[in-house]
Protein backbone atom coordinates (compact mmCIF):
# COMPACT_ATOMS: atom_id res chain seq x y z
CA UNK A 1 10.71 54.23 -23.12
CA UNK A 2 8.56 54.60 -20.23
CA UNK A 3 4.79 53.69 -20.36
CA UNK A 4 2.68 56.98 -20.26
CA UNK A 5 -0.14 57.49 -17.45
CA UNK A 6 -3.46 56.03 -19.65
CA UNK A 7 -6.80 54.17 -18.66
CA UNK A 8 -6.25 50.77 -17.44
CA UNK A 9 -2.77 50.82 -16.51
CA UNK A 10 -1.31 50.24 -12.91
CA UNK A 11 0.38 53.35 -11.60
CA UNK A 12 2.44 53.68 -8.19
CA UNK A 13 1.46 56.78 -6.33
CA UNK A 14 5.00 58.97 -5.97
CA UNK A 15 3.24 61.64 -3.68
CA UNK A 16 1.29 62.55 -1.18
CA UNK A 17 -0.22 60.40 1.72
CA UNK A 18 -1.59 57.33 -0.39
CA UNK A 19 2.81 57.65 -1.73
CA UNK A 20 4.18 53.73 -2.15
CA UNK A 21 0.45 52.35 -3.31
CA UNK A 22 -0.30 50.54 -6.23
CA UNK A 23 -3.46 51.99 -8.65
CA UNK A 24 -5.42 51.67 -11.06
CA UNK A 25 -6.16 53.97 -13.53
CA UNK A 26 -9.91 54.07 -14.85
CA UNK A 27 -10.88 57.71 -16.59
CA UNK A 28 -8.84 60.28 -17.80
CA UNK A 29 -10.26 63.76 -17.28
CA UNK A 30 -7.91 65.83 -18.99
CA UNK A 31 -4.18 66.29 -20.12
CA UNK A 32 -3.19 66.76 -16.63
CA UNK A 33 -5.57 64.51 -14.19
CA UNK A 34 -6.98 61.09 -13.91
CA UNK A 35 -9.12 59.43 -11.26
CA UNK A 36 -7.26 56.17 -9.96
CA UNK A 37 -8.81 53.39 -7.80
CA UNK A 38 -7.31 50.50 -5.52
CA UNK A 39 -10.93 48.98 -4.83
CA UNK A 40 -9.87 49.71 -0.83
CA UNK A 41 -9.05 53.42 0.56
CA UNK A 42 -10.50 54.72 -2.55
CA UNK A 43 -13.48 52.19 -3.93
CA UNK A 44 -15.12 52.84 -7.40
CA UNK A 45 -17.53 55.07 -5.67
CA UNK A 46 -14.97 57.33 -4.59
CA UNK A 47 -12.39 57.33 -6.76
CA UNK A 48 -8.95 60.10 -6.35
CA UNK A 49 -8.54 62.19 -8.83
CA UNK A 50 -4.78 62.16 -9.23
CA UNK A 51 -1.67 64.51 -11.11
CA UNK A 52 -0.55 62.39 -14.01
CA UNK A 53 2.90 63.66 -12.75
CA UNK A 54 2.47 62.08 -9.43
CA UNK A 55 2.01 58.62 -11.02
CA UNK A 56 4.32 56.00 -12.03
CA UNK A 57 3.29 53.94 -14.64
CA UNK A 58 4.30 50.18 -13.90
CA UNK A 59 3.71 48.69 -17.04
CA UNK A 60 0.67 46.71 -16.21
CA UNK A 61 -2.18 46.91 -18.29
CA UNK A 62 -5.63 45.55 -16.69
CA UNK A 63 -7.69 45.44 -19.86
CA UNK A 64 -10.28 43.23 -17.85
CA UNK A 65 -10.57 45.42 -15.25
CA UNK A 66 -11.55 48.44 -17.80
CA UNK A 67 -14.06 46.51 -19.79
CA UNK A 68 -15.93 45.88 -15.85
CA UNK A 69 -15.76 49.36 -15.47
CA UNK A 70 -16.69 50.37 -19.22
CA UNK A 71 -20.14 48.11 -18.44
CA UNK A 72 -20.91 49.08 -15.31
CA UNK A 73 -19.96 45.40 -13.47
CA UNK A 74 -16.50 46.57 -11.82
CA UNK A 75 -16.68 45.65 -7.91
CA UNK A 76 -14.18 46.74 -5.39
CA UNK A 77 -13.04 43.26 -4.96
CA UNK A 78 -11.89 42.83 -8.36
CA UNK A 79 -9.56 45.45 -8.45
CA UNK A 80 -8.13 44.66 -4.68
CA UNK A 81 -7.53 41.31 -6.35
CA UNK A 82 -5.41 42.29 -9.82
CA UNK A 83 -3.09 45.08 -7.48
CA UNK A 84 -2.96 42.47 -4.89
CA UNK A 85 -1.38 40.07 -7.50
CA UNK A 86 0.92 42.48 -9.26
CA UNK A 87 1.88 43.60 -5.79
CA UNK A 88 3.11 40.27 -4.53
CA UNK A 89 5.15 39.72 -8.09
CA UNK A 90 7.05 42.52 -7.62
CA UNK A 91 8.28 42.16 -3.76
């Protein structure tokens, strides 16, 4: 079964002009949209609010990386860090 779009899971974007990049999904806003984050082209202070159906869900969760955010301590760096780790295990 494949993993649905939720908070702290590390999506792929499948369209648009940020299509191929790894995210990170921080707060849902509704059934249909979410506002992602790679800590790089879109930092925490400007996040992309994103189509759940343009995401693929990878399978990572980054339950660290949503407790930072949940308390107000999440820096861009961190999350350029986790996707730049789970982007050099999968090529």
């Amino acid at each position: 079964m494949k993993p649905s779009v939720r908070k702290g899971i590390v999506v792929k974007s499948q369209k648009g002009r940020d299509k191929g990049r790894l995210f990170v999904v921080l707060y849902e806003m509704d059934a249909d949209f979410v506002m992602i984050c790679d800590g790089d082209t879109h930092p925490i202070s400007h996040m992309k609010k994103k189509r759940r159906k343009h995401l693929m869900p990878l399978g990572h969760e980054l339950p660290d990386i949503l407790s930072l955010f949940e308390q107000n301590q999440l820096k861009n760096s961190d999350v350029n860090k986790a996707l730049t780790v789970i982007a050099s295990s999968m090529s």
